[in-house]
N, C-alpha and C. Protein backbone atom coordinates (compact mmCIF):
# COMPACT_ATOMS: atom_id res chain seq x y z
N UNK A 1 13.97 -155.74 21.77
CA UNK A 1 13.03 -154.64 21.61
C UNK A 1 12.85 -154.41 20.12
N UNK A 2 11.59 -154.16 19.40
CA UNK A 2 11.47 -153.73 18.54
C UNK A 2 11.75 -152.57 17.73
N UNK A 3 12.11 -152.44 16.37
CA UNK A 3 12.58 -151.14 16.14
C UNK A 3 11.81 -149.77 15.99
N UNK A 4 10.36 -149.94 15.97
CA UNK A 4 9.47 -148.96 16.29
C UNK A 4 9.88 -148.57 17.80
N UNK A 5 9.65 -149.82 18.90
CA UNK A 5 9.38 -149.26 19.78
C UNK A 5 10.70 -148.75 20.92
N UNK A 6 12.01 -148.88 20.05
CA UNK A 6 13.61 -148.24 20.92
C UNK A 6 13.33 -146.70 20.92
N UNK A 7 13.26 -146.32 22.05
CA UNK A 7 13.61 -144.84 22.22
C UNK A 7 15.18 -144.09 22.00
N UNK A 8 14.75 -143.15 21.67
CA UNK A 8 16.17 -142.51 21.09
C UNK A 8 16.71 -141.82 22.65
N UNK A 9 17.88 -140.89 22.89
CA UNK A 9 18.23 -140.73 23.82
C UNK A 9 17.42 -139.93 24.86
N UNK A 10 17.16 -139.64 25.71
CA UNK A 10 15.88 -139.08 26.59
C UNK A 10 14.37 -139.05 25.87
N UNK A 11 13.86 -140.37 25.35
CA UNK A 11 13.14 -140.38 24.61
C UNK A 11 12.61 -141.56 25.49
N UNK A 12 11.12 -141.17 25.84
CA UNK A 12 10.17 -142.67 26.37
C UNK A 12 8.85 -142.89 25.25
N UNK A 13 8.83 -144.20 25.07
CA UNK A 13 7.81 -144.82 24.41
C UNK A 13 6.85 -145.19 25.01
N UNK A 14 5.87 -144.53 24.53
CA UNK A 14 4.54 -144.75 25.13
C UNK A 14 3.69 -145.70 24.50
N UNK A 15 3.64 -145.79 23.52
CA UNK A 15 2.71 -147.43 23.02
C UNK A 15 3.52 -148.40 22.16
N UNK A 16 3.14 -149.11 21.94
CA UNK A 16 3.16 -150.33 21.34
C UNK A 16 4.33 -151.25 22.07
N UNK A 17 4.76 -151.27 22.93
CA UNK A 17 5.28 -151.99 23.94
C UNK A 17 4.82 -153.35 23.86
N UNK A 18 4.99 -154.86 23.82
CA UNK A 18 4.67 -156.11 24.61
C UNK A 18 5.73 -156.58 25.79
N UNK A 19 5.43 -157.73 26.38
CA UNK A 19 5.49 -158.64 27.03
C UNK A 19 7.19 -158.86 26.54
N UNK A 20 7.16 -159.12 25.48
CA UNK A 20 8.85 -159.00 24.84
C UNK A 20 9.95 -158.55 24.73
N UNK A 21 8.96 -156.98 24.17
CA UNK A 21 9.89 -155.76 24.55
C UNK A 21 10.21 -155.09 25.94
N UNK A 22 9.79 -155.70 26.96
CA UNK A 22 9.93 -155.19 28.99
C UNK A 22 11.44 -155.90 28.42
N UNK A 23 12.54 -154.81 29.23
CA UNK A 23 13.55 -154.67 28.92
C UNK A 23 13.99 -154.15 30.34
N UNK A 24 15.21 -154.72 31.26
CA UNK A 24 15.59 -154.35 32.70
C UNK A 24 16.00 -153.51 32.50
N UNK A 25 16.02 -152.38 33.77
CA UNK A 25 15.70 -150.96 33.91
C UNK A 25 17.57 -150.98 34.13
N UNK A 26 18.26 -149.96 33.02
CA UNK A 26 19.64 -149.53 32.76
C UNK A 26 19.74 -148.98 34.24
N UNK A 27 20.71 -148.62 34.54
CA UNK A 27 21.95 -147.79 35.79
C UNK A 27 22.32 -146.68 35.30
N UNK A 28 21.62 -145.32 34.53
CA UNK A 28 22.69 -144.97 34.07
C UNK A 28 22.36 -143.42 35.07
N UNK A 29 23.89 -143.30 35.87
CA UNK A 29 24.13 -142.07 36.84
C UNK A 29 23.63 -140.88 35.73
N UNK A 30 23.98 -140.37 34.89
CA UNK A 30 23.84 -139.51 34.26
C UNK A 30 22.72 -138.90 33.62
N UNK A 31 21.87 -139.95 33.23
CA UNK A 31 20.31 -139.98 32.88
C UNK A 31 19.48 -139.18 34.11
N UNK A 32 20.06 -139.88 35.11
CA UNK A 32 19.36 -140.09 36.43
C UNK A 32 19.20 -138.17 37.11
N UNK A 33 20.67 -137.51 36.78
CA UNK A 33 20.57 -136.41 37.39
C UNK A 33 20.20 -135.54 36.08
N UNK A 34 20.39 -136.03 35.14
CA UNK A 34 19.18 -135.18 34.10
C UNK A 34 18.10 -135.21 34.25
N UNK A 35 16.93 -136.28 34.49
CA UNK A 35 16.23 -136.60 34.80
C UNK A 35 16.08 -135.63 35.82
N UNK A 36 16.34 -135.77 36.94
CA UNK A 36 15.76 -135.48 38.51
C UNK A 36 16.05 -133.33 38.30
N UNK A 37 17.15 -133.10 37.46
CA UNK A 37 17.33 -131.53 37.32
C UNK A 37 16.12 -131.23 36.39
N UNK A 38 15.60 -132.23 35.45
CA UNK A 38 14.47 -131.71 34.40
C UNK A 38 12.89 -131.64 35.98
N UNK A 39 13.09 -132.67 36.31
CA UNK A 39 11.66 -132.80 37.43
C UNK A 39 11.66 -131.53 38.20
N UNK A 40 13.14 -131.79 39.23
CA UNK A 40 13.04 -131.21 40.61
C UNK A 40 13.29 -129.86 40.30
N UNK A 41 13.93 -129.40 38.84
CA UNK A 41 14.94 -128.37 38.87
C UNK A 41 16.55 -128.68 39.80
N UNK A 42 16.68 -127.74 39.15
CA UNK A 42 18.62 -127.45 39.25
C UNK A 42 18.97 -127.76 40.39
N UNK A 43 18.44 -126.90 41.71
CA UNK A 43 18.31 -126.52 42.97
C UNK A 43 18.61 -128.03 43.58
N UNK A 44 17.94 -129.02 42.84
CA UNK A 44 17.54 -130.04 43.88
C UNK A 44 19.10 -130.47 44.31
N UNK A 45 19.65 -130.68 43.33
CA UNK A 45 20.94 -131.64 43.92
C UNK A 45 21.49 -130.60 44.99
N UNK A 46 21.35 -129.64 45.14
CA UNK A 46 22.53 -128.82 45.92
C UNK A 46 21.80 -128.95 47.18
N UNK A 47 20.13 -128.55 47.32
CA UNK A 47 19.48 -128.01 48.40
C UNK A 47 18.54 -129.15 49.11
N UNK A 48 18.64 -130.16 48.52
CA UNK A 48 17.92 -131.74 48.73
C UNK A 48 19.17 -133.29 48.75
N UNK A 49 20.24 -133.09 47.82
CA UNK A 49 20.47 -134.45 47.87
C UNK A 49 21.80 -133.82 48.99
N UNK A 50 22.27 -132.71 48.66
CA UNK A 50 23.82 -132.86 49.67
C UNK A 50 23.53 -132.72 50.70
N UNK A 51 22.24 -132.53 51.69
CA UNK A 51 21.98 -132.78 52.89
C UNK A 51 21.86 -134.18 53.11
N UNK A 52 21.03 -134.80 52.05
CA UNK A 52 21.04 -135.99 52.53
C UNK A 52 22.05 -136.99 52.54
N UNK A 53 23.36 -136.80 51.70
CA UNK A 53 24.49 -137.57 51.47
C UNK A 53 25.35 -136.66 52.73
N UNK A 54 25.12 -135.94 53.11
CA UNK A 54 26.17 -135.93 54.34
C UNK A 54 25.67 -136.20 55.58
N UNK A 55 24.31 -136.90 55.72
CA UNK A 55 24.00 -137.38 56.27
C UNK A 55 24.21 -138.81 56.34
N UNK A 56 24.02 -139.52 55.24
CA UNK A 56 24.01 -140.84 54.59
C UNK A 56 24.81 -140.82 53.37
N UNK A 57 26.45 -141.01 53.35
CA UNK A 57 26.60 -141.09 52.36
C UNK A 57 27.07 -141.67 51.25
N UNK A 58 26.38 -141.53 49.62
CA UNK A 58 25.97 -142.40 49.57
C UNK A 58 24.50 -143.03 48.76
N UNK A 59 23.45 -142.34 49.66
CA UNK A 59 22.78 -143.03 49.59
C UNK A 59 21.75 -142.13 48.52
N UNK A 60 21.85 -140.62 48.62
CA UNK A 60 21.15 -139.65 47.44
C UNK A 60 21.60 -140.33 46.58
N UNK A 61 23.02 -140.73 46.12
CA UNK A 61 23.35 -141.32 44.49
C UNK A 61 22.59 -142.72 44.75
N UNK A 62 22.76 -143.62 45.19
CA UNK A 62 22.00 -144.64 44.76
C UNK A 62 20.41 -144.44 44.41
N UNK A 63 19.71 -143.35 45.26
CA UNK A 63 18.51 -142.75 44.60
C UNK A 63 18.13 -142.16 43.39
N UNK A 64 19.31 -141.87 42.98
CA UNK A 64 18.98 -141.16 41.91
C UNK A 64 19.31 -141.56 40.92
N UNK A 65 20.43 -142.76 41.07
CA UNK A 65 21.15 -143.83 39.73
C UNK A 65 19.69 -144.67 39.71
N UNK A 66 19.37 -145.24 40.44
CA UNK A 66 18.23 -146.48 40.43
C UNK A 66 16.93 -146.21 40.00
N UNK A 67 16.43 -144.93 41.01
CA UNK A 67 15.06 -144.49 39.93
C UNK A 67 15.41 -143.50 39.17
N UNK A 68 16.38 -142.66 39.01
CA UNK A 68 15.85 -141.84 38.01
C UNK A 68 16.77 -142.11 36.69
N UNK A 69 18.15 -142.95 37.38
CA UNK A 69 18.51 -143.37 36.08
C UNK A 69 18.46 -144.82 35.68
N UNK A 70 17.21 -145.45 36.58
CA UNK A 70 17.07 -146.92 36.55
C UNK A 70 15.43 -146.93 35.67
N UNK A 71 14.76 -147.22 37.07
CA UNK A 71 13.56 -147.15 36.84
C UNK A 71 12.49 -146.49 35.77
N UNK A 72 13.24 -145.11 35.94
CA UNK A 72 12.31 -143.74 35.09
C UNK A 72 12.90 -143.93 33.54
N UNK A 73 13.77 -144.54 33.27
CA UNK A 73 14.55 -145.22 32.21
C UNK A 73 13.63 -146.03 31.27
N UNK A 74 13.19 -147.07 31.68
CA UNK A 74 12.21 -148.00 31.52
C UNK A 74 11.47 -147.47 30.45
N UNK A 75 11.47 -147.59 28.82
CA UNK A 75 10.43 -147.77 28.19
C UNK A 75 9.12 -148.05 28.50
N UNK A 76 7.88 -147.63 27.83
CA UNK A 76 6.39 -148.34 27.82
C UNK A 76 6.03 -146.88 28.59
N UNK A 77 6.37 -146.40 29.42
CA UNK A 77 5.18 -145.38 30.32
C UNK A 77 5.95 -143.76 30.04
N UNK A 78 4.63 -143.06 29.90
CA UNK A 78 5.47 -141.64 29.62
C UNK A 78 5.82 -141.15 30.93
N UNK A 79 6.53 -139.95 30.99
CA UNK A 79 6.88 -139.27 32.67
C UNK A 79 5.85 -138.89 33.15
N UNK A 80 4.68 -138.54 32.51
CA UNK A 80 3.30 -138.20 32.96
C UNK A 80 2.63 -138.87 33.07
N UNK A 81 2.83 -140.32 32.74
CA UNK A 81 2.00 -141.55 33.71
C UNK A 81 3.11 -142.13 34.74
N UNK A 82 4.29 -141.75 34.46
CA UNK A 82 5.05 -142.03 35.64
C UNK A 82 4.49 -141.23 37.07
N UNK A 83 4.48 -140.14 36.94
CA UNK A 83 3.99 -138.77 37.69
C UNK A 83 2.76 -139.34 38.56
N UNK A 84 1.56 -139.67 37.61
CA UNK A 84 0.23 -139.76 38.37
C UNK A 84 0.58 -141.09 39.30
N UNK A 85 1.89 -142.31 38.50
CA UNK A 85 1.45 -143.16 39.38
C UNK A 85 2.22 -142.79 40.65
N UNK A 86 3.26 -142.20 41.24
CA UNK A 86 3.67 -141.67 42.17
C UNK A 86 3.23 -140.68 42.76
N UNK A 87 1.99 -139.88 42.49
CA UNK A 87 0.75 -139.85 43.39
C UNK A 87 -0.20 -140.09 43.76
N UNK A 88 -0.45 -140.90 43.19
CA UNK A 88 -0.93 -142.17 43.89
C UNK A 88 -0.47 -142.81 44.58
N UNK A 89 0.61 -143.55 44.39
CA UNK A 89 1.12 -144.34 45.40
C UNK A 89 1.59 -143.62 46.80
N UNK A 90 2.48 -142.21 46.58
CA UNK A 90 2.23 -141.68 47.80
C UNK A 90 1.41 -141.25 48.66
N UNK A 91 0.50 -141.06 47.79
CA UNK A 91 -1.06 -140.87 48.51
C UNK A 91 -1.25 -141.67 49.65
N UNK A 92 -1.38 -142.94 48.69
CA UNK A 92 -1.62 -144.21 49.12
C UNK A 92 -0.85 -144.73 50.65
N UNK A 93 0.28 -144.09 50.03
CA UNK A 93 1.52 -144.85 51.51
C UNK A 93 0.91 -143.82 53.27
N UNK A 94 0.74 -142.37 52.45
CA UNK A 94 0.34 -141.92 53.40
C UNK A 94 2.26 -141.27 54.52
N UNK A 95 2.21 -140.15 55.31
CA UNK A 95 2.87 -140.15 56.07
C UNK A 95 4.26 -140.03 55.22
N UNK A 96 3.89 -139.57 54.22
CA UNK A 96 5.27 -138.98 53.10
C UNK A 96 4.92 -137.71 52.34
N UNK A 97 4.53 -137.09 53.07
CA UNK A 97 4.03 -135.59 52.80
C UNK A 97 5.49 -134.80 52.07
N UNK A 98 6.45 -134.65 52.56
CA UNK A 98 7.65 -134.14 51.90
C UNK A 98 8.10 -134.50 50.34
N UNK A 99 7.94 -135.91 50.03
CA UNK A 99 7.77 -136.75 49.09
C UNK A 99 6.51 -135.95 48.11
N UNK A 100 5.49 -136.61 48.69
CA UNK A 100 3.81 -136.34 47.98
C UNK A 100 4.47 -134.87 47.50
N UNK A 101 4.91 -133.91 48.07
CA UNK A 101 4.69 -132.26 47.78
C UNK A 101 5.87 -132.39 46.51
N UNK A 102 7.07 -132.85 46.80
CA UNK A 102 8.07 -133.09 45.32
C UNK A 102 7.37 -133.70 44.73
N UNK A 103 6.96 -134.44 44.36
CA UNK A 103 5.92 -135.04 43.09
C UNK A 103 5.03 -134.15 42.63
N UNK A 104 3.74 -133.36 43.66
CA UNK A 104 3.20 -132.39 43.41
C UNK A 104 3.89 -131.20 42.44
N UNK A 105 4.87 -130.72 42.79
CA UNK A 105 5.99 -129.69 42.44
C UNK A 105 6.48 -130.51 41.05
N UNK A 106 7.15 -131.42 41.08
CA UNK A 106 7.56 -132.16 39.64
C UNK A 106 6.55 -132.21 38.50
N UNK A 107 5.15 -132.74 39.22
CA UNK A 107 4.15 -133.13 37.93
C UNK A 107 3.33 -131.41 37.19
N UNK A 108 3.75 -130.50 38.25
CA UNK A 108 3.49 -128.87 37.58
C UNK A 108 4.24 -128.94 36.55
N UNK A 109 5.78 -129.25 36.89
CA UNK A 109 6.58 -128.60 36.01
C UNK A 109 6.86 -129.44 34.63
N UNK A 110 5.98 -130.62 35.02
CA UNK A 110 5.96 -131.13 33.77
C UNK A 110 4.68 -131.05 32.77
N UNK A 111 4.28 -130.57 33.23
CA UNK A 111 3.07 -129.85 32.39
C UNK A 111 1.33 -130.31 33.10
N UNK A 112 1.19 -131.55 33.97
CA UNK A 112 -0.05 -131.90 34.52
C UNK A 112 -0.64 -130.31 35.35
N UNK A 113 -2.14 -129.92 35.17
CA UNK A 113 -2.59 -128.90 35.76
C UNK A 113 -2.71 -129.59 37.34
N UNK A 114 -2.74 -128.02 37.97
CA UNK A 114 -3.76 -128.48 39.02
C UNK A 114 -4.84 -129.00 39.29
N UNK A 115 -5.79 -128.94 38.55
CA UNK A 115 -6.83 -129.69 38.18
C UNK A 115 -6.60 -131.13 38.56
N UNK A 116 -5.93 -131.61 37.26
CA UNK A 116 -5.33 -132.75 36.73
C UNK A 116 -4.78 -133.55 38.29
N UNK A 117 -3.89 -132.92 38.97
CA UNK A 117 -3.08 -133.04 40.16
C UNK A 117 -4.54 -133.65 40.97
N UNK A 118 -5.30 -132.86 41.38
CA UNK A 118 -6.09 -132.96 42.56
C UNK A 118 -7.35 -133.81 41.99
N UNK A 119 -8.06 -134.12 40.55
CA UNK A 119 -8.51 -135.14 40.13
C UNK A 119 -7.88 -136.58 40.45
N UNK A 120 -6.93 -136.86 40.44
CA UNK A 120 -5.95 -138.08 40.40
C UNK A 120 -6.52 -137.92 42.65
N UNK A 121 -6.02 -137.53 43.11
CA UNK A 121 -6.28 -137.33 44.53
C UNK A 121 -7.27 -137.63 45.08
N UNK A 122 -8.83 -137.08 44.32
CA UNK A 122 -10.07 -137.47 44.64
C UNK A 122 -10.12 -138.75 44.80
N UNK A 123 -9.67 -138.80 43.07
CA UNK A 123 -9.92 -140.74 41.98
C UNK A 123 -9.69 -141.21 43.12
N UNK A 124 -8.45 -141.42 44.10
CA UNK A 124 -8.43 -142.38 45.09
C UNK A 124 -8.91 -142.54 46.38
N UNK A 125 -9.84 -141.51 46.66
CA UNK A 125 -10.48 -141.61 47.65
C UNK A 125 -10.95 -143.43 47.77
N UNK A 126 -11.77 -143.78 47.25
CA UNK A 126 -12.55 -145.04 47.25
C UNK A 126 -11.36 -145.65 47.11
N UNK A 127 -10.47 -146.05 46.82
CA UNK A 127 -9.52 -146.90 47.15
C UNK A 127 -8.00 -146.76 47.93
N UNK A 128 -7.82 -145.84 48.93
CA UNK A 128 -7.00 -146.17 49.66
C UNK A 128 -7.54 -145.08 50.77
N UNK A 129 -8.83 -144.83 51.13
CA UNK A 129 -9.41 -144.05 51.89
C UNK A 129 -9.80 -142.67 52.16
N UNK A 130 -10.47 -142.20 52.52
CA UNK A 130 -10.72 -140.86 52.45
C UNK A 130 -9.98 -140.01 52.87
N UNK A 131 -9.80 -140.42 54.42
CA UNK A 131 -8.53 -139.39 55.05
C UNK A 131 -6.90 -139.67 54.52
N UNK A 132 -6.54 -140.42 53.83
CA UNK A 132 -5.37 -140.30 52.92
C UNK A 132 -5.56 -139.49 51.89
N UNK A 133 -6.61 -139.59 50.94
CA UNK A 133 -6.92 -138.71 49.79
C UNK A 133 -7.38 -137.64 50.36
N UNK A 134 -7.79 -136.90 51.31
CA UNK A 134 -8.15 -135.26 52.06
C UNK A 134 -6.46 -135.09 52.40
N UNK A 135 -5.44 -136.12 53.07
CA UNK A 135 -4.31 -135.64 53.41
C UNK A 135 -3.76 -135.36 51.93
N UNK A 136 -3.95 -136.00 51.26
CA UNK A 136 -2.98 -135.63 49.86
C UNK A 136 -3.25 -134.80 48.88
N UNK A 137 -5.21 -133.94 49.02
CA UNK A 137 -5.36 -132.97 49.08
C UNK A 137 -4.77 -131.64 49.59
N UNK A 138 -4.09 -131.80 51.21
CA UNK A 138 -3.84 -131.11 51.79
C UNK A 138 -2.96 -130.75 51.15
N UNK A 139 -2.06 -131.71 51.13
CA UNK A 139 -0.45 -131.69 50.70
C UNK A 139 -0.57 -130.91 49.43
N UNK A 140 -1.04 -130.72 48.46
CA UNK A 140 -1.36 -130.33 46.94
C UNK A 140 -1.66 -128.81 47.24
N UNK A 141 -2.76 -128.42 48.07
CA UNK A 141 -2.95 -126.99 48.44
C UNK A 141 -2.21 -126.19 48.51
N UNK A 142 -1.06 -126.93 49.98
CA UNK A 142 -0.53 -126.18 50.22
C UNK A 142 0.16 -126.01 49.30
N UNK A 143 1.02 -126.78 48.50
CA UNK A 143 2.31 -126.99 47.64
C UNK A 143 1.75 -126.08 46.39
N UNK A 144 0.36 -126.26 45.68
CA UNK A 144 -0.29 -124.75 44.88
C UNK A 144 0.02 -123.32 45.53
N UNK A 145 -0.14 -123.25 46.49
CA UNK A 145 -0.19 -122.02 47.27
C UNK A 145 0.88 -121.71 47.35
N UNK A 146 2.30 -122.17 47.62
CA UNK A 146 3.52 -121.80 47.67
C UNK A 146 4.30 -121.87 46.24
N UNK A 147 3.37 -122.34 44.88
CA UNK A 147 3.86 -121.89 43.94
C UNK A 147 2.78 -120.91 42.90
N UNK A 148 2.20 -119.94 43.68
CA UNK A 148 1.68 -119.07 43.38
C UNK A 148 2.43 -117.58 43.85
C-alpha cells in the first residue's frame, strides 16, 4: 500500500487507491464492535447480537469479526459508500426487511438524509424492479417514522 493511501487507525481512504494497493480484508474483533456500536449504537450488542448467539452460538461474533471487523476494514470506500451499497443490495435481495431497516437506521446515523436514503431506493427501481424498490421504500417509511 502506498504511503498516501494507509489509513491511520479508524481511518478509511477514499481515493487514490489502485489495483496494488486492494489489500485482504484484516479480522480484527475489536474494530468490528467499534464499528457496529458507531453504526447500530450501543444497544445493538446487548438487544440484537445476544439473542442471536444464544440462539446460534457463535455465530453474531463471526458477523461482526468478518464484516465489520473484516470487510468494513477494507480501504478504498468510505462508510457512506459502504452504506448506499448495502441498500442497495438489500433492496435488491428483497425479503430482508429487518436487515434493509438496520441499514436504513445506520446510514441516518451516519449522516446520509432521508432524502439521500430514499433517492438511492428510487435509483433502483429500473434495475432490480419496481416492487422491490416500493418494498424498500416501504421499509425506509416506516423506519423514518419510528425515528421521528
Amino acid at each position: 500500500m502506498n504511503e498516501a493511501a494507509t489509513p491511520g487507525a479508524g481511518e478509511r481512504v477514499e481515493k487514490g487507491l489502485g489495483a496494488a494497493d486492494l489489500v485482504p480484508a484484516p479480522f480484527d474483533r475489536a474494530a468490528g464492535y467499534a464499528l457496529l456500536a458507531e453504526l447500530a449504537g450501543p444497544g445493538t450488542r446487548a438487544g440484537t447480537l445476544g439473542p442471536l448467539d444464544d440462539l446460534a452460538p457463535g455465530f453474531a461474533d463471526w458477523i461482526v469479526t468478518a464484516l465489520f471487523g473484516g470487510t468494513y476494514q477494507r480501504p478504498g470506500l468510505a462508510l457512506r459508500d459502504r452504506q448506499v451499497a448495502n441498500l442497495a443490495a438489500l433492496t435488491a435481495l428483497g425479503g430482508v426487511e429487518p436487515q434493509l431497516a438496520d441499514h436504513v437506521r445506520n446510514s441516518l446515523r451516519i449522516g446520509l438524509t432521508r432524502e439521500e436514503i430514499t433517492e438511492v431506493l428510487v435509483h433502483l427501481a429500473p434495475y432490480v424492479g419496481v416492487p422491490k424498490a416500493l418494498a424498500g421504500l416501504r421499509v425506509a417509511a416506516a423506519t423514518f417514522a419510528e425515528a421521528t
